[in-house]
PDB file of N, CA and C in Angstrom:
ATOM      1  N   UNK A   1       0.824  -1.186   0.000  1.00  0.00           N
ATOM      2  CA  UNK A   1       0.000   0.000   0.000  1.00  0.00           C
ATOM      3  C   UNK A   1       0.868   1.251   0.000  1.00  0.00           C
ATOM      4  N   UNK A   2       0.158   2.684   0.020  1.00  0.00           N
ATOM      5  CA  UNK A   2       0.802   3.716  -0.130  1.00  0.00           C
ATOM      6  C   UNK A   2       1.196   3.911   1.276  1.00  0.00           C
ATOM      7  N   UNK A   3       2.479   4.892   1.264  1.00  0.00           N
ATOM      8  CA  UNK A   3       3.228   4.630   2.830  1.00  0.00           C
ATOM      9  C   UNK A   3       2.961   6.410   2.659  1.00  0.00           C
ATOM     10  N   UNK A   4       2.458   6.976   4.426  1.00  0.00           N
ATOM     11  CA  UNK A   4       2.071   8.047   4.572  1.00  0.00           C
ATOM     12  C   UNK A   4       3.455   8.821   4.262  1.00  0.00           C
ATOM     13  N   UNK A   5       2.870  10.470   3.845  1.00  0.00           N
ATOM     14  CA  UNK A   5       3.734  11.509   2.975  1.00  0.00           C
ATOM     15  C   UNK A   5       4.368  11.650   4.519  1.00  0.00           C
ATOM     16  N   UNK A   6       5.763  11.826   4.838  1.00  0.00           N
ATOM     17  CA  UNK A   6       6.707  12.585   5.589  1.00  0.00           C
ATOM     18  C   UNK A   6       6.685  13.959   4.878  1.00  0.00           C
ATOM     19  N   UNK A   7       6.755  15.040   6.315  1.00  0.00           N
ATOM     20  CA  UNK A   7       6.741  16.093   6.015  1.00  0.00           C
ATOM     21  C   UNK A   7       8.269  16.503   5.730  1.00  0.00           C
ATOM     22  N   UNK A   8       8.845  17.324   4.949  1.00  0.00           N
ATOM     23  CA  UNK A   8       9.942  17.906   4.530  1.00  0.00           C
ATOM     24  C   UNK A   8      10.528  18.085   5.807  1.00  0.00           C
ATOM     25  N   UNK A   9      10.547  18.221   6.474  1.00  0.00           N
ATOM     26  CA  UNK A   9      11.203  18.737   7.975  1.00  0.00           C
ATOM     27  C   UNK A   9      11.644  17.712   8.659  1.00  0.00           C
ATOM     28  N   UNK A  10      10.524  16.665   8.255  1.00  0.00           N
ATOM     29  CA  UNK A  10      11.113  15.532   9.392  1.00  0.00           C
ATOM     30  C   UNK A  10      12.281  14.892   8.477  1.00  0.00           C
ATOM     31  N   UNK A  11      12.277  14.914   7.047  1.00  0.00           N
ATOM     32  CA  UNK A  11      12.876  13.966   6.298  1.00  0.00           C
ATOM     33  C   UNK A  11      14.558  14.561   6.708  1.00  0.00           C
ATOM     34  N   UNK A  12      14.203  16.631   6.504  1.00  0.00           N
ATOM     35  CA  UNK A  12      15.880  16.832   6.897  1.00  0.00           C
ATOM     36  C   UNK A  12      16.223  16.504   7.765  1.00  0.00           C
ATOM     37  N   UNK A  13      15.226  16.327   8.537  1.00  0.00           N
ATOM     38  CA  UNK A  13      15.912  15.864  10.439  1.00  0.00           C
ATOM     39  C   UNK A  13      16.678  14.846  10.148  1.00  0.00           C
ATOM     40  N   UNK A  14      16.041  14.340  10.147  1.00  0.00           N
ATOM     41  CA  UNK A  14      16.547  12.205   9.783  1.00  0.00           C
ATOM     42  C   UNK A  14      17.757  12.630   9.139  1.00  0.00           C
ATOM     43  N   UNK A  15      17.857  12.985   8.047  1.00  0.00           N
ATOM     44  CA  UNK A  15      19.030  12.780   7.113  1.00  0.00           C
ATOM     45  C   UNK A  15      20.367  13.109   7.683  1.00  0.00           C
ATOM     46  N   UNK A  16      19.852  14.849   8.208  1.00  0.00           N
ATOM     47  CA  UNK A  16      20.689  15.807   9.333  1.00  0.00           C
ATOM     48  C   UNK A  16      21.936  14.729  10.166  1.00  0.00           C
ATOM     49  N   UNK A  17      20.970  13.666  10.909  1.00  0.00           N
ATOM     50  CA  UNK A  17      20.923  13.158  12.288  1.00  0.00           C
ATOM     51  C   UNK A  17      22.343  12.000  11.391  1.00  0.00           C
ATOM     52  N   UNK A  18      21.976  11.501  10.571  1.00  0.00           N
ATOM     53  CA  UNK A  18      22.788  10.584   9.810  1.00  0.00           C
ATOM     54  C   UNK A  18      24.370  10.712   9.129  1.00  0.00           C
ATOM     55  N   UNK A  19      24.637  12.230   9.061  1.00  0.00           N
ATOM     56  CA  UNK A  19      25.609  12.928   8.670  1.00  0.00           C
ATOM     57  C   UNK A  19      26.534  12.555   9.753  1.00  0.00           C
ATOM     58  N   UNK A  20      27.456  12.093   9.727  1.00  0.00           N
ATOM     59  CA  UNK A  20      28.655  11.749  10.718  1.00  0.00           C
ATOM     60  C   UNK A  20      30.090  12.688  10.903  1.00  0.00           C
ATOM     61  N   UNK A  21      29.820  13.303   9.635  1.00  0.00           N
ATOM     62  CA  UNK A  21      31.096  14.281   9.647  1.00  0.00           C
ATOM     63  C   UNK A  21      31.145  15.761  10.527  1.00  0.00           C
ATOM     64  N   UNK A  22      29.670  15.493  10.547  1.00  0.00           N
ATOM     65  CA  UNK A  22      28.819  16.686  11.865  1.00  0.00           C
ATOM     66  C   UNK A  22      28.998  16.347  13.287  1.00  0.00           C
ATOM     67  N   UNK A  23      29.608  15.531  13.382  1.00  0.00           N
ATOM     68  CA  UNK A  23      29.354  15.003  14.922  1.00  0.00           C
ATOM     69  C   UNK A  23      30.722  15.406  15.441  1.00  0.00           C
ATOM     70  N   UNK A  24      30.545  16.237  16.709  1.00  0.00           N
ATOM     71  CA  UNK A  24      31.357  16.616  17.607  1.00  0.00           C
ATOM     72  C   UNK A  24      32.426  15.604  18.464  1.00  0.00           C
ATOM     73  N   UNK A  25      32.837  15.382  18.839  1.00  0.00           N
ATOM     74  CA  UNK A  25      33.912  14.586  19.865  1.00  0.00           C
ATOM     75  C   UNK A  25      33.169  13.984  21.120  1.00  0.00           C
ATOM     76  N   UNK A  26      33.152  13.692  21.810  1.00  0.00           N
ATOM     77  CA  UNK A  26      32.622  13.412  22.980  1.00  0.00           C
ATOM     78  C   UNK A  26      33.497  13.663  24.225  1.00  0.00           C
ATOM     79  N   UNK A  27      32.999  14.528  25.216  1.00  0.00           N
ATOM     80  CA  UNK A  27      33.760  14.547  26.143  1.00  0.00           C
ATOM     81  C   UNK A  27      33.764  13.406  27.626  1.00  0.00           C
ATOM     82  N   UNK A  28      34.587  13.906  27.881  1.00  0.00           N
ATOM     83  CA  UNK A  28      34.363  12.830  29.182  1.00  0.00           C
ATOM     84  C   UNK A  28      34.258  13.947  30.510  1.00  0.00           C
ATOM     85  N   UNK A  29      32.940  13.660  31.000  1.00  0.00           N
ATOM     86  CA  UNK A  29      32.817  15.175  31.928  1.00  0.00           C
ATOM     87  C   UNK A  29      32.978  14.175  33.402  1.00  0.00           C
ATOM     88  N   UNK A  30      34.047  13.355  33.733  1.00  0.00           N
ATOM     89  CA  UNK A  30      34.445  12.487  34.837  1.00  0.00           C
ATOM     90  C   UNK A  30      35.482  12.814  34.654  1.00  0.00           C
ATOM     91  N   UNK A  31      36.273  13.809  33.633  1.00  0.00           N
ATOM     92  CA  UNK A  31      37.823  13.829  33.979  1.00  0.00           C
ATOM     93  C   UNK A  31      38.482  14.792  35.213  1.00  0.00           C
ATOM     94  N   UNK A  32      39.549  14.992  35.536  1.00  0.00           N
ATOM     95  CA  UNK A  32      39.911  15.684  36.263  1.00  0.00           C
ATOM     96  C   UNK A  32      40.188  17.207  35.742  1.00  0.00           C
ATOM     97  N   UNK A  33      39.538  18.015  36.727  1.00  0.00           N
ATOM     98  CA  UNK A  33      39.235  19.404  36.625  1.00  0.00           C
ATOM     99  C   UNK A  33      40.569  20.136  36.337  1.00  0.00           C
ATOM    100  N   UNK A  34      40.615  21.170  35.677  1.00  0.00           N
ATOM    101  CA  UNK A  34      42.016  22.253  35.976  1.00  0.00           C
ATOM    102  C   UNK A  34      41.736  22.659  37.131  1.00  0.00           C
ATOM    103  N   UNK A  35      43.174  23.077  37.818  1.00  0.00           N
ATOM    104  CA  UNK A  35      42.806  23.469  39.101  1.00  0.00           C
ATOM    105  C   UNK A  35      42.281  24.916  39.066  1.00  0.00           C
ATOM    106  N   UNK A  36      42.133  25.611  40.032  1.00  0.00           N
ATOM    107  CA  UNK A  36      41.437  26.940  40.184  1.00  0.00           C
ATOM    108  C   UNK A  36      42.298  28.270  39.930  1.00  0.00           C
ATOM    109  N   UNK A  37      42.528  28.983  39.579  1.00  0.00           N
ATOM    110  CA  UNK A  37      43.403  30.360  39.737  1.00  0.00           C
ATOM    111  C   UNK A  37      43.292  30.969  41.146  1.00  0.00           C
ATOM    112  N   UNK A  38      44.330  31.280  41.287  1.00  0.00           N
ATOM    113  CA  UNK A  38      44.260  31.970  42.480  1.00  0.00           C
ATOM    114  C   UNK A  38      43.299  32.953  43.055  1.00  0.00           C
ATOM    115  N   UNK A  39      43.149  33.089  44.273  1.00  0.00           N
ATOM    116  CA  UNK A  39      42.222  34.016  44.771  1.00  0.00           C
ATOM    117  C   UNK A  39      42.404  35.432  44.404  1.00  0.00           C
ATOM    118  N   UNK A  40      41.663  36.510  44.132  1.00  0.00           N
ATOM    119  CA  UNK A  40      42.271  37.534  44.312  1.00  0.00           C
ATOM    120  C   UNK A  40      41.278  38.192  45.466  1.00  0.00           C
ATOM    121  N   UNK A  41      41.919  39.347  46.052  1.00  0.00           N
ATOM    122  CA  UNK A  41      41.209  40.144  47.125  1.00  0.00           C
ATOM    123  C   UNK A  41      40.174  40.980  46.817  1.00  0.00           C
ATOM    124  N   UNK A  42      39.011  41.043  47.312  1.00  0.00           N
ATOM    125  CA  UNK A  42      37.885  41.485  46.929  1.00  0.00           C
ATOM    126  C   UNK A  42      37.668  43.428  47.262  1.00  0.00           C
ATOM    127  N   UNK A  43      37.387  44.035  46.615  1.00  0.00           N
ATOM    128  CA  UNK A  43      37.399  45.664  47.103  1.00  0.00           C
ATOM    129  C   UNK A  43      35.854  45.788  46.882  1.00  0.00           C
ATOM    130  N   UNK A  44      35.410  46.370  48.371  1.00  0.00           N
ATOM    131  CA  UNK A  44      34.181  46.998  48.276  1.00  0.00           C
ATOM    132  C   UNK A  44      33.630  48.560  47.490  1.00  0.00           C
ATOM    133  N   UNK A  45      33.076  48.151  46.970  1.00  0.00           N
ATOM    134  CA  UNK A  45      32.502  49.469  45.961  1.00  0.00           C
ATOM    135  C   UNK A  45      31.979  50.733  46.775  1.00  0.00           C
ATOM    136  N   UNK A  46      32.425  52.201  46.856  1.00  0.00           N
ATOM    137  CA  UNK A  46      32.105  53.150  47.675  1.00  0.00           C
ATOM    138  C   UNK A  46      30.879  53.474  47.359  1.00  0.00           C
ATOM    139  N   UNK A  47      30.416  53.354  45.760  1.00  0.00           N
ATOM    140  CA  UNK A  47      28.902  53.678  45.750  1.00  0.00           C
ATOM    141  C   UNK A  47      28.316  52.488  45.006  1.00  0.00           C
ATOM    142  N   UNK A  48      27.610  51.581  45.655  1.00  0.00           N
ATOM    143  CA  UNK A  48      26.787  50.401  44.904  1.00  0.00           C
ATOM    144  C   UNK A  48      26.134  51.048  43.504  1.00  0.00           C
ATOM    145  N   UNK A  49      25.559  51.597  43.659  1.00  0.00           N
ATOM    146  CA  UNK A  49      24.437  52.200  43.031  1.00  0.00           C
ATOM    147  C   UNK A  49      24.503  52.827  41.884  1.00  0.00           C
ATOM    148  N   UNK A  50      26.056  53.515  41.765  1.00  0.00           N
ATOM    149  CA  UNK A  50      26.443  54.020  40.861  1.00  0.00           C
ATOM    150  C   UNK A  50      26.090  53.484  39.080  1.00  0.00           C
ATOM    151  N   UNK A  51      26.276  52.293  38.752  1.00  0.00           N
ATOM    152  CA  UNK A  51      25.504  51.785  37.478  1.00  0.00           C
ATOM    153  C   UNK A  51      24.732  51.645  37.282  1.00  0.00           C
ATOM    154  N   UNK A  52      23.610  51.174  38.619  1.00  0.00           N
ATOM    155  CA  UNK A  52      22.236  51.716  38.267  1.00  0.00           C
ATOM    156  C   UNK A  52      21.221  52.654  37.870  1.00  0.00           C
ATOM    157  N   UNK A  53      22.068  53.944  39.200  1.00  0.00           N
ATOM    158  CA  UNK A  53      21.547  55.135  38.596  1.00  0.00           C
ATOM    159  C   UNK A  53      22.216  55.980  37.135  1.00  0.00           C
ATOM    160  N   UNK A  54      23.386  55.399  36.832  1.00  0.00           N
ATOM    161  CA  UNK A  54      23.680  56.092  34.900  1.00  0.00           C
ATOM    162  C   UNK A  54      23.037  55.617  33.920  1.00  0.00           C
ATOM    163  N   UNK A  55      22.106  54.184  34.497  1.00  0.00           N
ATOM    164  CA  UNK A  55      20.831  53.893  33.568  1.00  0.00           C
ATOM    165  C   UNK A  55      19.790  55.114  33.348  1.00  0.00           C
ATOM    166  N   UNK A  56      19.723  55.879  34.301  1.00  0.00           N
ATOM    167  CA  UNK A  56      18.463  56.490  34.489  1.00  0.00           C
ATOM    168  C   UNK A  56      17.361  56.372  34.988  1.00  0.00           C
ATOM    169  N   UNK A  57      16.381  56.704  35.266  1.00  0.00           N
ATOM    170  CA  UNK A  57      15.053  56.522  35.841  1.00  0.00           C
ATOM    171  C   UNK A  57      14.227  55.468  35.051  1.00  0.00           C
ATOM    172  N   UNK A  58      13.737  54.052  35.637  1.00  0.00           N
ATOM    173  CA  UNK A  58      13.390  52.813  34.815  1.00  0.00           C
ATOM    174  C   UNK A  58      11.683  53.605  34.070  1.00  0.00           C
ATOM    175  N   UNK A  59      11.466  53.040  33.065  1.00  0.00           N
ATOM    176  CA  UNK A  59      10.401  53.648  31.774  1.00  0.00           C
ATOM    177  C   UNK A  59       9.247  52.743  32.807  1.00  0.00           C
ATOM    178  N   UNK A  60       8.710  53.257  33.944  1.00  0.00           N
ATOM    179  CA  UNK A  60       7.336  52.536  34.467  1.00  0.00           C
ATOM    180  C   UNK A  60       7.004  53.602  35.181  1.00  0.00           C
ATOM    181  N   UNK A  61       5.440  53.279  35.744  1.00  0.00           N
ATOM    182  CA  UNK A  61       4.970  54.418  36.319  1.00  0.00           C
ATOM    183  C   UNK A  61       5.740  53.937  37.684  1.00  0.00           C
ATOM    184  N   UNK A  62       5.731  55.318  39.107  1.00  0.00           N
ATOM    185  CA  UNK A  62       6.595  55.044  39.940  1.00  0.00           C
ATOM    186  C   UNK A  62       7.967  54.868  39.969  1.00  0.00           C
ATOM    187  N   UNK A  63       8.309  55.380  38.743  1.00  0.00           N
ATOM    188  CA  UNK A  63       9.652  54.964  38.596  1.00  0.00           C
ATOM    189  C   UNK A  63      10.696  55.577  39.967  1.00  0.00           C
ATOM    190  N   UNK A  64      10.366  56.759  40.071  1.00  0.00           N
ATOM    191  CA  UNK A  64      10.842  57.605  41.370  1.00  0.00           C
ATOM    192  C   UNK A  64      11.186  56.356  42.234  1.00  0.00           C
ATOM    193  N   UNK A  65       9.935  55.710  43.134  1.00  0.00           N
ATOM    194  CA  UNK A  65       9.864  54.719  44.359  1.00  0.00           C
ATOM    195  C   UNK A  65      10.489  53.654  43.668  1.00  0.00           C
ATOM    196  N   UNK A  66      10.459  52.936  42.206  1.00  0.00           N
ATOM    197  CA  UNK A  66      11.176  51.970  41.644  1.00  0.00           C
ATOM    198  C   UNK A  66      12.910  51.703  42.392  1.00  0.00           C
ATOM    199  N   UNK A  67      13.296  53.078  41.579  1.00  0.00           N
ATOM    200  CA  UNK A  67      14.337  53.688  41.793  1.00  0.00           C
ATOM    201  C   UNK A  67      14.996  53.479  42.871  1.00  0.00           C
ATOM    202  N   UNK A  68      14.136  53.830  44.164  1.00  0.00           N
ATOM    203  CA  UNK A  68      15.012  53.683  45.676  1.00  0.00           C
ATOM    204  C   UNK A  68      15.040  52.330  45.555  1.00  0.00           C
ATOM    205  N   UNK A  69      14.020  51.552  45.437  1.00  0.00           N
ATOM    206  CA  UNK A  69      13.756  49.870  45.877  1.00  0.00           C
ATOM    207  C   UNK A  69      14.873  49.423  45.021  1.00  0.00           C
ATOM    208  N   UNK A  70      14.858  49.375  44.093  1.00  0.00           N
ATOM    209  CA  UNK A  70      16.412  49.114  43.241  1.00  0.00           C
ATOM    210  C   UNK A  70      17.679  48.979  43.831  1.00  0.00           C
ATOM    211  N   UNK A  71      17.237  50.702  44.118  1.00  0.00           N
ATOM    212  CA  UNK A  71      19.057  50.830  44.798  1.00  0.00           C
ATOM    213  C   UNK A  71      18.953  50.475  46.384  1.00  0.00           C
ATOM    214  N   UNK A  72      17.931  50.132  46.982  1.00  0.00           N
ATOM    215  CA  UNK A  72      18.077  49.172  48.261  1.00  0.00           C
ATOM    216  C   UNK A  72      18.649  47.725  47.982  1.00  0.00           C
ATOM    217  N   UNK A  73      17.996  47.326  47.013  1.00  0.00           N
ATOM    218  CA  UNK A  73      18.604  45.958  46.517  1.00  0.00           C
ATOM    219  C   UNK A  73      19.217  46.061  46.597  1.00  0.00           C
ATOM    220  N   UNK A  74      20.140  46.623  45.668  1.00  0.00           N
ATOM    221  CA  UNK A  74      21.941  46.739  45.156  1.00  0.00           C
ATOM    222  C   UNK A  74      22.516  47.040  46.033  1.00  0.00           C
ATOM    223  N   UNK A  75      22.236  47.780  47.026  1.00  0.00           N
ATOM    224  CA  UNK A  75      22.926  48.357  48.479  1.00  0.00           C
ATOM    225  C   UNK A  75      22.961  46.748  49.006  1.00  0.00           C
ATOM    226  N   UNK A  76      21.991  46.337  49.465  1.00  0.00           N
ATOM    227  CA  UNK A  76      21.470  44.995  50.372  1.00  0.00           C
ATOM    228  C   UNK A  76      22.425  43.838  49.710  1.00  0.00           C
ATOM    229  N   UNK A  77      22.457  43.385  48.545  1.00  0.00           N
ATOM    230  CA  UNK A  77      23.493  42.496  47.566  1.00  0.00           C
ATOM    231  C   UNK A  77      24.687  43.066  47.898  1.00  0.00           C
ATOM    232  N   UNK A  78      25.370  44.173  47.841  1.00  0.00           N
ATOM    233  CA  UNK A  78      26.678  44.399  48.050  1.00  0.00           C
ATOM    234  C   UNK A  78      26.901  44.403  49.409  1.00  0.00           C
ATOM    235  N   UNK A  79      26.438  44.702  50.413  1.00  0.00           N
ATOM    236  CA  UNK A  79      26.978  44.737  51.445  1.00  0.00           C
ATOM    237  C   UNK A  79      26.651  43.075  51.677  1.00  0.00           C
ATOM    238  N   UNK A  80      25.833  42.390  51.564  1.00  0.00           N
ATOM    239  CA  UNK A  80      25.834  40.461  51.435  1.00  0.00           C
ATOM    240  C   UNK A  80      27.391  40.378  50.853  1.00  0.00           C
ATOM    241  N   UNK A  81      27.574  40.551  49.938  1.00  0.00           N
ATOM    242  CA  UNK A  81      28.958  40.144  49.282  1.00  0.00           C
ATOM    243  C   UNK A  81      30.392  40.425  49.912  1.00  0.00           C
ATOM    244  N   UNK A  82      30.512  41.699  50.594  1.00  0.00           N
ATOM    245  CA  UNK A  82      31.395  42.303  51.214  1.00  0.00           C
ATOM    246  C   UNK A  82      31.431  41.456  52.933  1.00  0.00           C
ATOM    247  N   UNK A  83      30.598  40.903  52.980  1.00  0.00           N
ATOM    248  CA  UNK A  83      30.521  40.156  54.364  1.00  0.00           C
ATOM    249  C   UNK A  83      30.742  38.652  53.886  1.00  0.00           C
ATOM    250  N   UNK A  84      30.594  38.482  53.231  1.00  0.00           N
ATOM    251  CA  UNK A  84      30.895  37.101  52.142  1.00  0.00           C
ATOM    252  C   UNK A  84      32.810  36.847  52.318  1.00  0.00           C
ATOM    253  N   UNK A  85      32.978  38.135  51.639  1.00  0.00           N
ATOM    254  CA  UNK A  85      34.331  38.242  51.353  1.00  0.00           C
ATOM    255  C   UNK A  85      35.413  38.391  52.241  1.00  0.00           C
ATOM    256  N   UNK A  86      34.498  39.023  53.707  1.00  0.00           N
ATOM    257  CA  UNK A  86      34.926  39.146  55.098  1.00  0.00           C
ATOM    258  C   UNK A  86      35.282  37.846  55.276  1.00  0.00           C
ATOM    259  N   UNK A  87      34.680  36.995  55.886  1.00  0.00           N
ATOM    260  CA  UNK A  87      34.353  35.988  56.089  1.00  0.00           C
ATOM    261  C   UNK A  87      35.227  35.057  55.723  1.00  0.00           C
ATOM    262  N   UNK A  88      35.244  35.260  54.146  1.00  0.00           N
ATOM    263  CA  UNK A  88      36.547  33.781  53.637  1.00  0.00           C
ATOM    264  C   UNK A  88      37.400  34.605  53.473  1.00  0.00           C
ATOM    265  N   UNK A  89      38.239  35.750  54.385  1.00  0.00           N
ATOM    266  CA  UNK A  89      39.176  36.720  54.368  1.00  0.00           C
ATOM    267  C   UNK A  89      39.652  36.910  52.872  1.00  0.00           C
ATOM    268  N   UNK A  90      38.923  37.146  52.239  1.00  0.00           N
ATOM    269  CA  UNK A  90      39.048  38.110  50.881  1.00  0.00           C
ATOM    270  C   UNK A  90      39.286  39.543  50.577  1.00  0.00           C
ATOM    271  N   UNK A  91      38.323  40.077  51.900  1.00  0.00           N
ATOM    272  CA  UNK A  91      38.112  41.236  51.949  1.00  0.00           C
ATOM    273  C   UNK A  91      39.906  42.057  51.500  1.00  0.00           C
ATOM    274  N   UNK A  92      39.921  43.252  50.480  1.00  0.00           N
ATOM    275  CA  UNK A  92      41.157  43.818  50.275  1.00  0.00           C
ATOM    276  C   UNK A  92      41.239  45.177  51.090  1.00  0.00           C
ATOM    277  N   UNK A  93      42.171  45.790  52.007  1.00  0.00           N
ATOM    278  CA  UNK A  93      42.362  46.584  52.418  1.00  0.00           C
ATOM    279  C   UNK A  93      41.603  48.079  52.068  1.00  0.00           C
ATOM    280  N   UNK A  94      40.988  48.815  53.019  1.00  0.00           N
ATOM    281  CA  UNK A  94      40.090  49.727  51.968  1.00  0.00           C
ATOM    282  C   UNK A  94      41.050  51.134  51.522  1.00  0.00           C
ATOM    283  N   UNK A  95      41.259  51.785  49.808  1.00  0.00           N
ATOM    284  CA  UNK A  95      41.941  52.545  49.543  1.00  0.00           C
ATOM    285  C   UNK A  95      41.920  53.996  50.339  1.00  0.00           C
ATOM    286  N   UNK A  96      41.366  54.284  50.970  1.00  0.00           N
ATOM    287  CA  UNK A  96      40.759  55.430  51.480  1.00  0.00           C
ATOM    288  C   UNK A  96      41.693  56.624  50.758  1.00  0.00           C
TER     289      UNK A  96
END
């Protein structure tokens, strides 16, 4: 009997899939890692906020109140990080 029409898409798939000269390497993701680079010392930023606000005021209504809540975040995240960095003595001497 008649054998149902394959759609053009599936036929490139198939064919695609059959091409061997396409096929990548295989890795082995059980090998042993490079080791790590060294640490470097972490410097706390004097103004978090600073890249947020050279965006400008975000395009929503409230943007004003947006604005602070934003830069509370970014305040709240950096000082998390700077106590982070305390912590696993990262922290780098501050330039004053």
């Amino acid at each position: 009997m008649n054998r149902p029409q394959q759609s053009r898409s599936t036929q490139r798939r198939r064919n695609g899939n059959q091409k061997s000269g396409n096929r990548q390497p295989k890795t082995d993701i059980w090998r042993e890692a490079d080791p790590l680079p060294p640490l470097e010392p972490i410097t706390v930023s004097r103004d978090a906020t600073a890249l947020l606000r050279s965006l400008g005021e975000p395009p929503m209504n409230g943007a004003l109140e947006a604005g602070y809540t934003f830069g509370a975040v970014v305040e709240r995240g950096a000082g998390i990080a700077a106590a982070l960095a305390l912590s696993a003595d990262l922290l780098a001497a501050p330039l004053d």
